[in-house]
Protein backbone atom coordinates (compact mmCIF):
# COMPACT_ATOMS: atom_id res chain seq x y z
CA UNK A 1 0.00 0.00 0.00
CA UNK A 2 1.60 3.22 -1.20
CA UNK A 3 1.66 6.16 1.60
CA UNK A 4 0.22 9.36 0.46
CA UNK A 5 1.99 11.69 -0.58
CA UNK A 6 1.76 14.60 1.86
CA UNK A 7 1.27 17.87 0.12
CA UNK A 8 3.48 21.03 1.13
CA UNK A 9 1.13 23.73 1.17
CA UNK A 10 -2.75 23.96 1.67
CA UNK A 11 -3.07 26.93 -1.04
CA UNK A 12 -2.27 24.77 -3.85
CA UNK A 13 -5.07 22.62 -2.64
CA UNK A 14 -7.51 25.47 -2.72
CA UNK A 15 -6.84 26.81 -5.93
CA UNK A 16 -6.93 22.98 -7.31
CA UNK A 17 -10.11 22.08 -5.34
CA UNK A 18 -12.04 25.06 -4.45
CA UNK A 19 -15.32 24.09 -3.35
CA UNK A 20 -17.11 27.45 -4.77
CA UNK A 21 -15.51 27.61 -8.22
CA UNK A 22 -14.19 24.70 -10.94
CA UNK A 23 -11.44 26.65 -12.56
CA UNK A 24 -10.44 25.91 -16.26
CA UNK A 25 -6.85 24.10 -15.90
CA UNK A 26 -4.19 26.42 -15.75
CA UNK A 27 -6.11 29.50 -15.98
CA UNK A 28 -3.97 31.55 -13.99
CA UNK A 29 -0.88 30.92 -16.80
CA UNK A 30 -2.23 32.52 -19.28
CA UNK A 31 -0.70 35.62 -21.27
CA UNK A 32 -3.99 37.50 -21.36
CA UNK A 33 -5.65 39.36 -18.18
CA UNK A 34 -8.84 39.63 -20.30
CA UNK A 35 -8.54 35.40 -20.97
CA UNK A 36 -7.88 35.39 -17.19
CA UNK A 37 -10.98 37.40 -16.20
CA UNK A 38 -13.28 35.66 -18.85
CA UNK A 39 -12.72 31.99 -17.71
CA UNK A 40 -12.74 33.17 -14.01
CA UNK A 41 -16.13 34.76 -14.90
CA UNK A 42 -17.17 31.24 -16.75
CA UNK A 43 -16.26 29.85 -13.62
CA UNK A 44 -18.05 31.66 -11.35
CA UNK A 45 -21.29 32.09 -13.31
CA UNK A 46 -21.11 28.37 -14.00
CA UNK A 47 -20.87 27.59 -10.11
CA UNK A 48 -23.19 26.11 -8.48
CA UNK A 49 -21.29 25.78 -4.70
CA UNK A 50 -20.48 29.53 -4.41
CA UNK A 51 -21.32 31.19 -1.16
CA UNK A 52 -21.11 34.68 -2.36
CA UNK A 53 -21.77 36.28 -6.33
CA UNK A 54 -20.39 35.05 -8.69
CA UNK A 55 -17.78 38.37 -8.90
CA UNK A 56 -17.03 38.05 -4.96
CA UNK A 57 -16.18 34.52 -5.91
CA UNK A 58 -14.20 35.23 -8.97
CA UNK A 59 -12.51 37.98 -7.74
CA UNK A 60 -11.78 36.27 -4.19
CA UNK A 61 -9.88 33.58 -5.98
CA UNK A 62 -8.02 35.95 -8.27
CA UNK A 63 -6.96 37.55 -5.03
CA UNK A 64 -6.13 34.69 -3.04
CA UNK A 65 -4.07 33.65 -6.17
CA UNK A 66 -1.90 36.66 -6.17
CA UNK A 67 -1.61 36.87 -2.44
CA UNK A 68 -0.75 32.97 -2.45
CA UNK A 69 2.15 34.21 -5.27
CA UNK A 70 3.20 36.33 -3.35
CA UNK A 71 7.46 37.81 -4.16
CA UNK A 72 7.28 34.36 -6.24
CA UNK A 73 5.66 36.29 -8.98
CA UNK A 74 7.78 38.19 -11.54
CA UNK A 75 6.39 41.87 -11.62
CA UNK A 76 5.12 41.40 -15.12
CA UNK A 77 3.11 38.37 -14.01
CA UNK A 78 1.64 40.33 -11.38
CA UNK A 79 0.63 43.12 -13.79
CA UNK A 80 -1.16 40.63 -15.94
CA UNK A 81 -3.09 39.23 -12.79
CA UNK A 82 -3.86 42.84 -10.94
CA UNK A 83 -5.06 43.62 -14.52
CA UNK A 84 -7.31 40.82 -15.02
CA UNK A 85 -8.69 42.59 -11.78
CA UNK A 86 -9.79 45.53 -13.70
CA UNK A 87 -11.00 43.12 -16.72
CA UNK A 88 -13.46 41.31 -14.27
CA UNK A 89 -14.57 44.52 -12.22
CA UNK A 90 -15.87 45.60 -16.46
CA UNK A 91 -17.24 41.79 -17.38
CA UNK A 92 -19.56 42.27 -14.14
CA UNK A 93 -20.11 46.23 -14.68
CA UNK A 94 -18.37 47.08 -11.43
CA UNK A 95 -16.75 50.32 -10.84
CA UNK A 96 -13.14 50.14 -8.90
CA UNK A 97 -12.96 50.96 -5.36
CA UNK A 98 -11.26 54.32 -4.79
């Protein structure tokens, strides 16, 4: 009987198994924040097991993706995520906190 492999960190569990949102695979790789913010939308409008709206819950795991990333993220990977921020806030007609 093989032991199970133990895994390092609980984040990477989250974003792999959230329990309010099935993300597209590898969603968070991609080149484009507007790609980013459309299949997190998908996502969250698809979502049946959210809690919150879908934005809260797309924009909660967009967060908790960056904050997860942390100084791991090269600064133009972080621009492409904070601006998928701005790209969902439009798909959902929200205006940006001041």
């Amino acid at each position: 009987m093989a032991a199970k492999k133990k895994e390092k960190y609980w984040s990477g569990r989250v974003t792999r198994e959230s329990n309010a949102l099935d993300l597209e695979k590898d969603v968070f790789k991609q080149e484009s924040a507007k790609k980013i913010a459309a299949s997190l939308k998908r996502s969250a409008d698809l979502s049946t097991r959210r809690k919150s709206s879908p934005f809260r819950s797309a924009m909660s795991m967009l967060t908790f993706y960056i904050n997860r990333g942390g100084k791991n993220l090269s600064a133009p990977r972080k621009k492409i995520l904070q601006d998928a921020k701005d790209e969902l806030r439009k798909l959902y007609g929200k205006k940006k906190a001041v």
